[in-house]
N, C-alpha and C. Protein backbone atom coordinates (compact mmCIF):
# COMPACT_ATOMS: atom_id res chain seq x y z
N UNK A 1 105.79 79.10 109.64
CA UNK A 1 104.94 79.31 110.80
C UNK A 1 104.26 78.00 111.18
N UNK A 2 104.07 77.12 110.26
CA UNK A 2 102.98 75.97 110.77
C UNK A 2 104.14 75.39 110.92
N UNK A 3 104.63 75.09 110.89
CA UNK A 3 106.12 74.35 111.16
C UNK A 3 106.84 74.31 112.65
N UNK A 4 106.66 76.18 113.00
CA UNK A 4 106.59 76.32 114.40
C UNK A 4 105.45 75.75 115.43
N UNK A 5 104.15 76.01 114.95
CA UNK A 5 103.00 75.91 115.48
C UNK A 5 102.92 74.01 115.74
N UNK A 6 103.24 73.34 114.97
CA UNK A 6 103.27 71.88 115.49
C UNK A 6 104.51 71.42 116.05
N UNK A 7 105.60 72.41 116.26
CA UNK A 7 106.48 71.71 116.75
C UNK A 7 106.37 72.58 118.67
N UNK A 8 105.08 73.53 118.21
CA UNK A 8 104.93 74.19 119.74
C UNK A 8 103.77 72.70 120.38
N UNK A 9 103.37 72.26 119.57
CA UNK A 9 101.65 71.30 119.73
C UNK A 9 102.49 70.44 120.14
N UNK A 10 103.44 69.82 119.49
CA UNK A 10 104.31 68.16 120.00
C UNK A 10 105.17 68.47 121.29
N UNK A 11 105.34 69.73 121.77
CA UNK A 11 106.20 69.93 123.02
C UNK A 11 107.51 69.92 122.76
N UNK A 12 107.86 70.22 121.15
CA UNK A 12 109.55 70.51 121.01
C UNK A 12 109.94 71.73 121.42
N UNK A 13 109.21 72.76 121.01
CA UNK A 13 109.20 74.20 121.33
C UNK A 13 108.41 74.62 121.75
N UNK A 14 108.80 75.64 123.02
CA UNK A 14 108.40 76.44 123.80
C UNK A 14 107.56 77.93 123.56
N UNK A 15 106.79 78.65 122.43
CA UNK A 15 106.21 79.52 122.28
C UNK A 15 106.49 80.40 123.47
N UNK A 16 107.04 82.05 123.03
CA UNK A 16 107.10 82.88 124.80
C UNK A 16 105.47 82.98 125.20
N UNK A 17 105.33 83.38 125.99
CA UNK A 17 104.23 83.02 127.02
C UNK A 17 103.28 84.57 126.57
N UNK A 18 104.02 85.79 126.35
CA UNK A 18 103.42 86.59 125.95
C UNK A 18 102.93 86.08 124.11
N UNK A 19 103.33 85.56 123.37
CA UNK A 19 102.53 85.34 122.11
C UNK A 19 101.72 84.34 121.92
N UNK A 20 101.77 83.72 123.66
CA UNK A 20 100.48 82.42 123.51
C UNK A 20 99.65 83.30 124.04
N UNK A 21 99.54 84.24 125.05
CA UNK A 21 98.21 85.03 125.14
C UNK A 21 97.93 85.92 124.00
N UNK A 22 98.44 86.41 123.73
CA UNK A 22 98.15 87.10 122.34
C UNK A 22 97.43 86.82 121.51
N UNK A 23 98.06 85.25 120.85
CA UNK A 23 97.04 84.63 120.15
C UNK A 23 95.95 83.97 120.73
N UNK A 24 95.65 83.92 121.26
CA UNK A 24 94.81 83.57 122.27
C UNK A 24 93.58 84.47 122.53
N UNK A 25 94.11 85.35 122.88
CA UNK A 25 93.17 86.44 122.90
C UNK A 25 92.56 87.13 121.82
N UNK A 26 93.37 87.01 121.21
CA UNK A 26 93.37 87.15 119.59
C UNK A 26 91.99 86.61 118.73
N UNK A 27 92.30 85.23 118.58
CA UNK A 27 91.49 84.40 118.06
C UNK A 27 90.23 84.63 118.68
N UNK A 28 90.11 84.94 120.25
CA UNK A 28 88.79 84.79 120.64
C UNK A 28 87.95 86.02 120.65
N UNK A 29 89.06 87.13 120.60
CA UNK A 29 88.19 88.36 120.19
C UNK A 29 87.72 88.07 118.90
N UNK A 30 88.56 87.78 117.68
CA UNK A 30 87.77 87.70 116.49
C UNK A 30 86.22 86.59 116.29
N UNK A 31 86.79 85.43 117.04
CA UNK A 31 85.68 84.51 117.40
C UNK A 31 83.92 85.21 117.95
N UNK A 32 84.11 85.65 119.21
CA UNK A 32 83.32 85.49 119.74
C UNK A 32 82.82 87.47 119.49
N UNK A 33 81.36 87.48 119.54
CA UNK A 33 80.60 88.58 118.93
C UNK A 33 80.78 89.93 120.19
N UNK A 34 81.64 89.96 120.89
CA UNK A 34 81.65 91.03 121.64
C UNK A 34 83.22 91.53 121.35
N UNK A 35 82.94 93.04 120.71
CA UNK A 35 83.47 93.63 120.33
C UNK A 35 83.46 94.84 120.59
N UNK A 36 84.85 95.61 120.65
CA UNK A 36 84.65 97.07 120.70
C UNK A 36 83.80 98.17 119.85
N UNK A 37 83.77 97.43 118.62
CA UNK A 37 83.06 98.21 117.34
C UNK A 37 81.57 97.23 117.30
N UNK A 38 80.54 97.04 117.24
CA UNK A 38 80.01 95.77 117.19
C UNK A 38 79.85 95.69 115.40
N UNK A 39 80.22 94.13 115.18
CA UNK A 39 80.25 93.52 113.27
C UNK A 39 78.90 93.67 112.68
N UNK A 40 77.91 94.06 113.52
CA UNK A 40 76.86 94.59 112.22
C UNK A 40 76.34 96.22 111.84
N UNK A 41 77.61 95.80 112.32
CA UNK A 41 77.94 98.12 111.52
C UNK A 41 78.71 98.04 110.65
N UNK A 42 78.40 97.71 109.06
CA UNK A 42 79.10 97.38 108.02
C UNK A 42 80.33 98.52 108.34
N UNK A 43 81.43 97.42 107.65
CA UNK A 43 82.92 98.29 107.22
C UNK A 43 83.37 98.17 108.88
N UNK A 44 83.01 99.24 109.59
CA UNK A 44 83.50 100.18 110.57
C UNK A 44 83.58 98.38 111.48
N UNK A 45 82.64 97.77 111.69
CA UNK A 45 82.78 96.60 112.29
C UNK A 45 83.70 95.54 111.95
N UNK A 46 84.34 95.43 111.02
CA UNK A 46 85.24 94.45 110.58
C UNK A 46 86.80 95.19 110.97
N UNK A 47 86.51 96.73 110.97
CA UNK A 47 87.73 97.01 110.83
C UNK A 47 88.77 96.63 112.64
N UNK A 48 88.16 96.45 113.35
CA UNK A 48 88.67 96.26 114.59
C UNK A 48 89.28 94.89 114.37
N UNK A 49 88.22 93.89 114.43
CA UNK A 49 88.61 92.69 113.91
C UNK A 49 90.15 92.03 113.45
N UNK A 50 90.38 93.11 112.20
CA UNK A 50 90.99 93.12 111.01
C UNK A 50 92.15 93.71 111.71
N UNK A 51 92.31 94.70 112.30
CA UNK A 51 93.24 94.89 113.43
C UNK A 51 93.99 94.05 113.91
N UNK A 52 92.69 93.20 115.22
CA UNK A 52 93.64 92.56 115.45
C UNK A 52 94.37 91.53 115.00
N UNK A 53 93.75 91.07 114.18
CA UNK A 53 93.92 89.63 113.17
C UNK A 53 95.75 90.35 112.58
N UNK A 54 95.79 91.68 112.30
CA UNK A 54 97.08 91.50 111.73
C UNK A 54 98.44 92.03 112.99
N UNK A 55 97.93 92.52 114.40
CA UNK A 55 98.52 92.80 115.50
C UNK A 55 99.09 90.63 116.06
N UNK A 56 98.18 90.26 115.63
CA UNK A 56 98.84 88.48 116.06
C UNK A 56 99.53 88.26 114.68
N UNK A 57 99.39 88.46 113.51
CA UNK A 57 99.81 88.22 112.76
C UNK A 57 101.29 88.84 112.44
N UNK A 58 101.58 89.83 113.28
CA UNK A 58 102.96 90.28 113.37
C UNK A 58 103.34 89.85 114.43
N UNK A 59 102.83 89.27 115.65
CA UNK A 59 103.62 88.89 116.95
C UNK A 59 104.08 87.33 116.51
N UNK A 60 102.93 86.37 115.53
CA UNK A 60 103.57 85.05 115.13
C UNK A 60 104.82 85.64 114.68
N UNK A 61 105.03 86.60 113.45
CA UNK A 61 106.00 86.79 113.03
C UNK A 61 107.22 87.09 113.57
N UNK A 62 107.35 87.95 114.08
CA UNK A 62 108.15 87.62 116.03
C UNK A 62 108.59 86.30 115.97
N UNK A 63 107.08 85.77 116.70
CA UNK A 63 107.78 84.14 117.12
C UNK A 63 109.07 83.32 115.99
N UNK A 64 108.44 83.64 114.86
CA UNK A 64 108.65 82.49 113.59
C UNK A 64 110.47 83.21 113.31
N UNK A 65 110.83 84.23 113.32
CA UNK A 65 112.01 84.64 113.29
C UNK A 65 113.08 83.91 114.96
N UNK A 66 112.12 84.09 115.91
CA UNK A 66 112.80 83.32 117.16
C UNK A 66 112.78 81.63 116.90
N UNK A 67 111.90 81.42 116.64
CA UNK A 67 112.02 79.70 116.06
C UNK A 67 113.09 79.39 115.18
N UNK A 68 113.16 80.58 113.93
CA UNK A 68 114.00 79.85 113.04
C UNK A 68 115.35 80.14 113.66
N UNK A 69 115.79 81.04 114.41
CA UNK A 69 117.54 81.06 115.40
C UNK A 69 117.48 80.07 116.00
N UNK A 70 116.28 79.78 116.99
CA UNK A 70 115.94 77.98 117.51
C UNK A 70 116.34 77.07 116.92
N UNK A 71 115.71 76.60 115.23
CA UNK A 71 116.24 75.67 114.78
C UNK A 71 117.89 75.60 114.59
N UNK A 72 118.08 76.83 114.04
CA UNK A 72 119.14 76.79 113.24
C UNK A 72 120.60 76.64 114.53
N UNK A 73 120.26 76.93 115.61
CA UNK A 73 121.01 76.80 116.48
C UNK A 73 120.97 74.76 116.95
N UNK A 74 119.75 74.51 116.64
CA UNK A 74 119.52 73.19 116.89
C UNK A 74 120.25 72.50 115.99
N UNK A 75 120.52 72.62 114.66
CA UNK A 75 121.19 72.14 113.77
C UNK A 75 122.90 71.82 113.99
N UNK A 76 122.90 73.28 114.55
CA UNK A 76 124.45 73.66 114.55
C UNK A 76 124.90 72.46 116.20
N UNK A 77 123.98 71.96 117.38
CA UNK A 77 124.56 71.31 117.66
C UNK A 77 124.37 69.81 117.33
N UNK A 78 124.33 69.63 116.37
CA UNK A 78 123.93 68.20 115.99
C UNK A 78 122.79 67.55 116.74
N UNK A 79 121.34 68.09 116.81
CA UNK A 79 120.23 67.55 117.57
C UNK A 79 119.06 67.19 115.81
C-alpha cells in the first residue's frame, strides 16, 4: 500500500477518483470533531469512527489489488 500511495504522490499512478474521495473524506471525518455519534460518549463514540477507518481501509485495499495488475502489467511491458 505505501508503495502505491508514493507512487500515486510522484504522479506515476493514477488512484480512481472515487478512492481519493473516500479517503479523503475519510481521514477528515475521523480528524475533525463533528460526528454522527459525538467521541465523548465513551465506546458508542469511537465506534463510528472505527467504521469508517476500516470502510477506507477496504477501498485502499481495492486500490492496492488494482495497483499490483498495474505494476505487474508494467513489468510485463518492459517499463
Amino acid at each position: 500500500m505505501w508503495q502505491m500511495i508514493r507512487a500515486a504522490v510522484r504522479g506515476h499512478y493514477k488512484m480512481s477518483f472515487l478512492t481519493t474521495i473516500i479517503v479523503v473524506f475519510s481521514i477528515a471525518y475521523i480528524i475533525f470533531p463533528f460526528d454522527l455519534i459525538p467521541d465523548y460518549i465513551p465506546v458508542l463514540g469511537w465506534i463510528d469512527d472505527g467504521i469508517v477507518f476500516y470502510l477506507m481501509l477496504r477501498t485502499l485495499n481495492k486500490e492496492t489489488q488494482r495497483f499490483i495488475m498495474y505494476k505487474a502489467a508494467e513489468r510485463r511491458r518492459g517499463n
